[in-house]
PDB file of N, CA and C in Angstrom:
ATOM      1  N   UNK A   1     -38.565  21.669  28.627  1.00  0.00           N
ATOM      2  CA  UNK A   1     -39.713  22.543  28.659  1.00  0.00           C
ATOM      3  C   UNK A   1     -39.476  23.698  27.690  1.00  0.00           C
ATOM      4  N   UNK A   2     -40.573  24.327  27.202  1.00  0.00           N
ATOM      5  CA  UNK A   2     -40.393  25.200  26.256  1.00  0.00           C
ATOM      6  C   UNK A   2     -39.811  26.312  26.703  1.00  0.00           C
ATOM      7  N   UNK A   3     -39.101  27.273  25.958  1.00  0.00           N
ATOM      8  CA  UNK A   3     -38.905  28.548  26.748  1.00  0.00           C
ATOM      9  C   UNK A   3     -40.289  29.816  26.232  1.00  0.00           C
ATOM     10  N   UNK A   4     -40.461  30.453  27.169  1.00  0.00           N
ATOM     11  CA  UNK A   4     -41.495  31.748  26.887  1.00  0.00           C
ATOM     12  C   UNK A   4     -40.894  32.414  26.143  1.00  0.00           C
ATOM     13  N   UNK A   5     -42.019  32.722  25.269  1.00  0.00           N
ATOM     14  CA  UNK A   5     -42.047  33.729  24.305  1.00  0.00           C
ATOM     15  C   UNK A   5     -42.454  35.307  24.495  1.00  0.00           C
ATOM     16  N   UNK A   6     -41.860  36.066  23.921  1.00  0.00           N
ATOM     17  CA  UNK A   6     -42.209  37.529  24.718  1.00  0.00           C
ATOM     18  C   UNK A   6     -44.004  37.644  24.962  1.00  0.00           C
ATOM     19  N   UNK A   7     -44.233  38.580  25.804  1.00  0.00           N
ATOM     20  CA  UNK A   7     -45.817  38.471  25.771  1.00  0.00           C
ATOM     21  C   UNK A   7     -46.591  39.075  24.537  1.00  0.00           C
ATOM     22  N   UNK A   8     -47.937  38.415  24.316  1.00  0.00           N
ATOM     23  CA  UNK A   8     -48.383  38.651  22.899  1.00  0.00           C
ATOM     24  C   UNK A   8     -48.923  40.305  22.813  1.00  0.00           C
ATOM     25  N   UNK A   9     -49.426  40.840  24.029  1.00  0.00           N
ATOM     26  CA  UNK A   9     -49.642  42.144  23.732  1.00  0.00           C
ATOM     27  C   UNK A   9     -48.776  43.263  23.526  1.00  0.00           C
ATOM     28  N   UNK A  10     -47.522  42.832  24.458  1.00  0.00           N
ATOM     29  CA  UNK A  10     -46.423  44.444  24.470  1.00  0.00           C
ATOM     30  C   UNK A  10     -45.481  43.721  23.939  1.00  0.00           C
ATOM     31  N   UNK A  11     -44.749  42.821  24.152  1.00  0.00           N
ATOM     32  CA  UNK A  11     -43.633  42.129  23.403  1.00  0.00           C
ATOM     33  C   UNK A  11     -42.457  42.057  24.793  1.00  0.00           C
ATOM     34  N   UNK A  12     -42.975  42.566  25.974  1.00  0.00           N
ATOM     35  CA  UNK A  12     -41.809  42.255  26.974  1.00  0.00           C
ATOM     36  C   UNK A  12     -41.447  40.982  27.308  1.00  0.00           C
ATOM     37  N   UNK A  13     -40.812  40.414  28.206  1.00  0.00           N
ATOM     38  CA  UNK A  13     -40.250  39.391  28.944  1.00  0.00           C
ATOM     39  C   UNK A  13     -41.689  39.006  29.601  1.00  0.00           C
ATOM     40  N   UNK A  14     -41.784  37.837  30.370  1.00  0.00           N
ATOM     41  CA  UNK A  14     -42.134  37.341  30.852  1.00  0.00           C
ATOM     42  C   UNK A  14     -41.809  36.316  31.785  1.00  0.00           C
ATOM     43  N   UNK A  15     -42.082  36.026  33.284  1.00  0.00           N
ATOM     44  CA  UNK A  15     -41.650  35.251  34.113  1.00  0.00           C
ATOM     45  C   UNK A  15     -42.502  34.177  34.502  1.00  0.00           C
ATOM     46  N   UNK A  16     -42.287  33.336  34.954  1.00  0.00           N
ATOM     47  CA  UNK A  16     -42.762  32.330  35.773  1.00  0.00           C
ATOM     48  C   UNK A  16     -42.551  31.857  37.150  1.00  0.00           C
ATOM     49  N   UNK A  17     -44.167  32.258  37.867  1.00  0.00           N
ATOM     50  CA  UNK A  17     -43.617  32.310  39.252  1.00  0.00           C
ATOM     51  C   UNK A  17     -44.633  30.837  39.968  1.00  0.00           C
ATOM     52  N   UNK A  18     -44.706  30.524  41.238  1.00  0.00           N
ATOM     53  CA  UNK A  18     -45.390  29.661  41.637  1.00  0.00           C
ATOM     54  C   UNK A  18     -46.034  30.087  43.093  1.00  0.00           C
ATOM     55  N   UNK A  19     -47.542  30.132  43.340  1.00  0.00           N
ATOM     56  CA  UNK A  19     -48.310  30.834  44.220  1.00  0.00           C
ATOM     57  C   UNK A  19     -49.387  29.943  44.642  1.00  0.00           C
ATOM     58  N   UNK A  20     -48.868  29.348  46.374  1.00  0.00           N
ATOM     59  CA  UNK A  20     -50.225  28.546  46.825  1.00  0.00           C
ATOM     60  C   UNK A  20     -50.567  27.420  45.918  1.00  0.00           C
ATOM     61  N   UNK A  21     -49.301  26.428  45.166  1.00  0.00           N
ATOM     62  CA  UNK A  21     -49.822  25.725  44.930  1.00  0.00           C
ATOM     63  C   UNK A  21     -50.468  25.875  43.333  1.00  0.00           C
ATOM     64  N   UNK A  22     -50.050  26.895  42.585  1.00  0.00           N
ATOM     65  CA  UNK A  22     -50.806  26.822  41.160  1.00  0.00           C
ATOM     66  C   UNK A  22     -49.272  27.591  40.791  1.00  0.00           C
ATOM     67  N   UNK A  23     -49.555  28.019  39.262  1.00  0.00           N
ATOM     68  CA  UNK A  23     -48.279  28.015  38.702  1.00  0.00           C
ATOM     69  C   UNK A  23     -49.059  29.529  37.992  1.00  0.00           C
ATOM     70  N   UNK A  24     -48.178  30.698  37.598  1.00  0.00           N
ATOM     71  CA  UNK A  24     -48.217  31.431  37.036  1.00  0.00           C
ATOM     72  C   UNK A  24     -47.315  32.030  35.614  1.00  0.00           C
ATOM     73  N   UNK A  25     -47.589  32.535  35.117  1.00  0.00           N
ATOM     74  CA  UNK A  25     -46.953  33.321  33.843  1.00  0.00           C
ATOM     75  C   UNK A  25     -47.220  34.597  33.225  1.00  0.00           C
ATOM     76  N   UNK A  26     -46.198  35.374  34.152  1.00  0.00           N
ATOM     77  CA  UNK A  26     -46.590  37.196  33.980  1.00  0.00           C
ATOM     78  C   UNK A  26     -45.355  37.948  33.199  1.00  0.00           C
ATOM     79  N   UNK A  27     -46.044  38.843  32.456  1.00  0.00           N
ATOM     80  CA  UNK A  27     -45.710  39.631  31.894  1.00  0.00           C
ATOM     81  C   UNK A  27     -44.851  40.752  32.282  1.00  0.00           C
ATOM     82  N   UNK A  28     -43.785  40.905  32.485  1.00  0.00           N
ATOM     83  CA  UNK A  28     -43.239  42.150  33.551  1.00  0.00           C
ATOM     84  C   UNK A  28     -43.563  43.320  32.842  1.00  0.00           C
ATOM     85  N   UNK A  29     -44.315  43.593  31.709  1.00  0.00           N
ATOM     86  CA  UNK A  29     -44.523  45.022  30.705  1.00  0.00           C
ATOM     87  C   UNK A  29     -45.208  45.313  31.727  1.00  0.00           C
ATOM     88  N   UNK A  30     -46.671  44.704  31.152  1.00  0.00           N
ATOM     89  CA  UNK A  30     -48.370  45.289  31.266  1.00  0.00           C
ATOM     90  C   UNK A  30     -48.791  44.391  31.659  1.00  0.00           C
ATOM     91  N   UNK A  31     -48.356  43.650  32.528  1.00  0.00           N
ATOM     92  CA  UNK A  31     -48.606  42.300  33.591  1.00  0.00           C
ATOM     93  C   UNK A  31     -50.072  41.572  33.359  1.00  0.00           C
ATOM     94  N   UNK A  32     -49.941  41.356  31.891  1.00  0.00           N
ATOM     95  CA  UNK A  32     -50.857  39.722  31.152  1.00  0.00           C
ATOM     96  C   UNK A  32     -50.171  39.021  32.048  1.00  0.00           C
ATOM     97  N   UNK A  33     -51.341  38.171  32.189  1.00  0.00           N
ATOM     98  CA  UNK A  33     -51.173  36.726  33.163  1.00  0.00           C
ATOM     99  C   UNK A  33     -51.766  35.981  32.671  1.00  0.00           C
ATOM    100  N   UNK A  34     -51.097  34.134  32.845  1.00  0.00           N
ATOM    101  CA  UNK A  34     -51.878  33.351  32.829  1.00  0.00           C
ATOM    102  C   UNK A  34     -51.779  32.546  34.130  1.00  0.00           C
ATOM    103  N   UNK A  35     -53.116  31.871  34.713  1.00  0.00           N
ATOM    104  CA  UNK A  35     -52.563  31.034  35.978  1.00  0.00           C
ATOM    105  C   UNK A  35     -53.296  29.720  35.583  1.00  0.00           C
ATOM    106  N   UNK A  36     -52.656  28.682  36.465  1.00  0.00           N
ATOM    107  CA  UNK A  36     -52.799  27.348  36.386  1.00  0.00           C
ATOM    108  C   UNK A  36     -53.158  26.980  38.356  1.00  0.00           C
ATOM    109  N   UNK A  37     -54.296  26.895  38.835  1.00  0.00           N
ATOM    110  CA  UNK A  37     -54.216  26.659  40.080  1.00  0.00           C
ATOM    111  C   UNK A  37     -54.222  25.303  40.417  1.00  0.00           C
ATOM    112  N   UNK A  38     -54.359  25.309  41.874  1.00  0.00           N
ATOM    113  CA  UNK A  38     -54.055  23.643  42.213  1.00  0.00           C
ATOM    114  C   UNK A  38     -53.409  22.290  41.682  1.00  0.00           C
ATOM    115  N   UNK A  39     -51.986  22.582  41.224  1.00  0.00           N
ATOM    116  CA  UNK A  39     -51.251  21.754  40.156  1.00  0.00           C
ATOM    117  C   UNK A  39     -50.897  20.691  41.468  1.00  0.00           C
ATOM    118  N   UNK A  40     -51.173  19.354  41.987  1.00  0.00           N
ATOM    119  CA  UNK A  40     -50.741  18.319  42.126  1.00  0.00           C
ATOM    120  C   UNK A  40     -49.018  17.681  42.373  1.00  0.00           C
ATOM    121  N   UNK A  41     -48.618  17.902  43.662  1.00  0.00           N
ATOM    122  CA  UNK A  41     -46.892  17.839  43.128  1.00  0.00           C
ATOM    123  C   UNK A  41     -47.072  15.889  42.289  1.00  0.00           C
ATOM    124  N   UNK A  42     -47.249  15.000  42.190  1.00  0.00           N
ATOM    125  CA  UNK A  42     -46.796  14.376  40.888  1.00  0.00           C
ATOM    126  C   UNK A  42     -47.439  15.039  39.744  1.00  0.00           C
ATOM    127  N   UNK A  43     -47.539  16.287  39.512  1.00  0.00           N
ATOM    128  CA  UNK A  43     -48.219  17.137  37.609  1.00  0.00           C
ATOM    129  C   UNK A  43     -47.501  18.111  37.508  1.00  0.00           C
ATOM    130  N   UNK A  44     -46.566  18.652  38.589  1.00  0.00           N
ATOM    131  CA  UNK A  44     -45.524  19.840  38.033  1.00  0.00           C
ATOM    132  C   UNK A  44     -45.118  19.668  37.342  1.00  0.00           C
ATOM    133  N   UNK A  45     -44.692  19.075  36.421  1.00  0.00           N
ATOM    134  CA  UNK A  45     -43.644  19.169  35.218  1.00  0.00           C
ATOM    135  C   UNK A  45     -44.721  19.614  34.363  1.00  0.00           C
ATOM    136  N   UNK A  46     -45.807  18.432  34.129  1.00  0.00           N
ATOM    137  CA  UNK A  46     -47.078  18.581  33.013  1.00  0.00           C
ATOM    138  C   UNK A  46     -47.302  19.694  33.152  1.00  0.00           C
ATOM    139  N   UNK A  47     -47.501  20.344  34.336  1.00  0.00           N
ATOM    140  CA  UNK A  47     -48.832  21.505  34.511  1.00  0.00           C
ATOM    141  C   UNK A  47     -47.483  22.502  33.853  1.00  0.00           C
ATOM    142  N   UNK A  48     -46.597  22.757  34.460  1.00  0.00           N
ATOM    143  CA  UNK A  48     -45.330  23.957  33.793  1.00  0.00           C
ATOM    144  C   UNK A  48     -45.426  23.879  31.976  1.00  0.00           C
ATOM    145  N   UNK A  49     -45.253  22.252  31.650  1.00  0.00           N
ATOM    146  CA  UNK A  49     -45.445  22.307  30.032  1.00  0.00           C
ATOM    147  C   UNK A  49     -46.362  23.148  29.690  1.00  0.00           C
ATOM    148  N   UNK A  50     -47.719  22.703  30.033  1.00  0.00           N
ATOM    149  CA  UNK A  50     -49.442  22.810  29.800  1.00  0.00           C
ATOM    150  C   UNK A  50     -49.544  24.612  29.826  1.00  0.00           C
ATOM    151  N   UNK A  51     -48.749  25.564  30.721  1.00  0.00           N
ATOM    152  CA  UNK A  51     -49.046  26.653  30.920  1.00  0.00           C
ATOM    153  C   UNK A  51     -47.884  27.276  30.024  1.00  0.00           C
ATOM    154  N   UNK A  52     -46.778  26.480  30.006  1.00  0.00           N
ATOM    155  CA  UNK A  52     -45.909  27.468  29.338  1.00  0.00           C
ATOM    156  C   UNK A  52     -46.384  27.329  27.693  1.00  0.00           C
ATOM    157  N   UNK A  53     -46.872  26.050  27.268  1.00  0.00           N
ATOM    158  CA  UNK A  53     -47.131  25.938  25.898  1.00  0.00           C
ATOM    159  C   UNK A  53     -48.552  27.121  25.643  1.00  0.00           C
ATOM    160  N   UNK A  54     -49.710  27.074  26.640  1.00  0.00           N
ATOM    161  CA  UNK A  54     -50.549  28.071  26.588  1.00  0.00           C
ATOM    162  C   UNK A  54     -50.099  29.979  26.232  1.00  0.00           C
ATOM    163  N   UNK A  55     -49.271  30.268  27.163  1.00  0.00           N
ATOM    164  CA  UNK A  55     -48.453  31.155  27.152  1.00  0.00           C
ATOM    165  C   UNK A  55     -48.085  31.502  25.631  1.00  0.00           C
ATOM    166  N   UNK A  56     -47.687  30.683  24.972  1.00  0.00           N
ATOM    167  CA  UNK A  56     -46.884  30.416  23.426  1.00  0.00           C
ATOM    168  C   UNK A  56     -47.332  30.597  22.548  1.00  0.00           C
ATOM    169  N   UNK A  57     -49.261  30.058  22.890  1.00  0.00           N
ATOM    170  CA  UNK A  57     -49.673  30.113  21.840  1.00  0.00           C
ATOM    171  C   UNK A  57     -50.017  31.558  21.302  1.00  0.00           C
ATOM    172  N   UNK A  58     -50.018  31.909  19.658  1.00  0.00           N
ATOM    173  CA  UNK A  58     -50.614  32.647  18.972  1.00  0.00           C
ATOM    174  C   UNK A  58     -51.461  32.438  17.654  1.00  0.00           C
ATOM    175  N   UNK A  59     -52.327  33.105  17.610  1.00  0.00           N
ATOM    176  CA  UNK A  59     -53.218  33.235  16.831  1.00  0.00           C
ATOM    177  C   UNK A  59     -52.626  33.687  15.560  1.00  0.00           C
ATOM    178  N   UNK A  60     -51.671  34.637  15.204  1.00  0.00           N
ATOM    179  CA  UNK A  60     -50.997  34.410  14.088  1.00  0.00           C
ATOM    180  C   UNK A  60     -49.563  35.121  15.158  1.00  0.00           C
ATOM    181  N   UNK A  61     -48.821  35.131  14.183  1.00  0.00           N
ATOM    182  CA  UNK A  61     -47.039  35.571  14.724  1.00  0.00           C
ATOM    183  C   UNK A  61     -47.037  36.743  13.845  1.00  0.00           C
ATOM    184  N   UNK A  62     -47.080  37.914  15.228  1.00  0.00           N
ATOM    185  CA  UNK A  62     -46.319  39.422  14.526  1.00  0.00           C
ATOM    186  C   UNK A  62     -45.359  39.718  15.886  1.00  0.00           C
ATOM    187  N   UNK A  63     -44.674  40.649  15.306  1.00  0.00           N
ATOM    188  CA  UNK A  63     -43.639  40.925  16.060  1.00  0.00           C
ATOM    189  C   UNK A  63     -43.788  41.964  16.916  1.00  0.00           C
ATOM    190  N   UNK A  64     -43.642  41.960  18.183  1.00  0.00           N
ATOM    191  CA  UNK A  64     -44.210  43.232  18.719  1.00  0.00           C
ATOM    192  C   UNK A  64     -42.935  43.657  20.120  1.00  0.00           C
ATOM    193  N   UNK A  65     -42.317  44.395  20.121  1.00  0.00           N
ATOM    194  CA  UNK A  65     -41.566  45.304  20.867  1.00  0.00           C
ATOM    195  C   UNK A  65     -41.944  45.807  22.124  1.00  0.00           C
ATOM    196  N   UNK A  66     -41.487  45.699  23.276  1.00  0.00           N
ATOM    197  CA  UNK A  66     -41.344  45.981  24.840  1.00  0.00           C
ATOM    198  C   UNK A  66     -41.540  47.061  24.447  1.00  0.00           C
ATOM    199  N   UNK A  67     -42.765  47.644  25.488  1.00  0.00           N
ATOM    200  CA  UNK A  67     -42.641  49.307  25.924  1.00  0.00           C
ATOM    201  C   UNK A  67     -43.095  49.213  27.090  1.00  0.00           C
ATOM    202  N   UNK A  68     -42.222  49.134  27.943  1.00  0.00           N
ATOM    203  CA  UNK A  68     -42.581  48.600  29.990  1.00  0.00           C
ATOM    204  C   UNK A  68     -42.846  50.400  29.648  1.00  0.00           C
ATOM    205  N   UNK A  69     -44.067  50.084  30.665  1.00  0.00           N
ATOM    206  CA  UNK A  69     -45.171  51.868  31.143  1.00  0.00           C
ATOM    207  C   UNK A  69     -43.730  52.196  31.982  1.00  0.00           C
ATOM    208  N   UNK A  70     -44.066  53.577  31.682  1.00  0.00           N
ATOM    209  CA  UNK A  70     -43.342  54.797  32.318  1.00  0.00           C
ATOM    210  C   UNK A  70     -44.210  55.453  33.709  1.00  0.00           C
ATOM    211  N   UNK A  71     -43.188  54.983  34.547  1.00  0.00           N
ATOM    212  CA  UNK A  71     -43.384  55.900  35.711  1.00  0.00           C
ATOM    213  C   UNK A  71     -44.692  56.895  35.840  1.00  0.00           C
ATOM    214  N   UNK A  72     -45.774  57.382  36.640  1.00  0.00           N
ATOM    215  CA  UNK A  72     -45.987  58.085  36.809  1.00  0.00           C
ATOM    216  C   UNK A  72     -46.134  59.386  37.866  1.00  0.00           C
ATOM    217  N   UNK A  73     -45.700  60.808  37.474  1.00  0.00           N
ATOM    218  CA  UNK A  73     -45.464  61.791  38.382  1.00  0.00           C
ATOM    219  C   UNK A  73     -46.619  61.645  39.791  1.00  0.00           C
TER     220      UNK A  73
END
């Protein structure tokens, strides 16, 4: 399976979690998401490809740098 690519808006990490049966892919910056619901247990593998390759895609490739939000007072 592919590995994630930082997220396209802030440039942080990103995780992959699984909720009720659908599959997710969040952003730990500025928590972009993508979800995949009702994935089928014989399509987990597909559906993980299908979302992580979505995740991947870009419209062109620039480089963009983590700035996880700061706390507020």
């Amino acid at each position: 399976m592919p590995e994630l690519k930082p997220c396209p808006m802030c440039g942080c990490d990103a995780r992959e979690y699984v909720d009720n049966n659908g599959l997710i892919i969040k952003c730990n910056g500025c928590g972009l998401q993508i979800y995949r619901a009702f994935v089928p247990a014989a399509e987990w593998e597909q559906a993980g490809f299908k979302c992580r390759e979505a995740w991947n895609k870009r419209s062109k490739e620039k480089e963009t740098k983590c700035q996880e939000p700061s706390a507020s007072n």
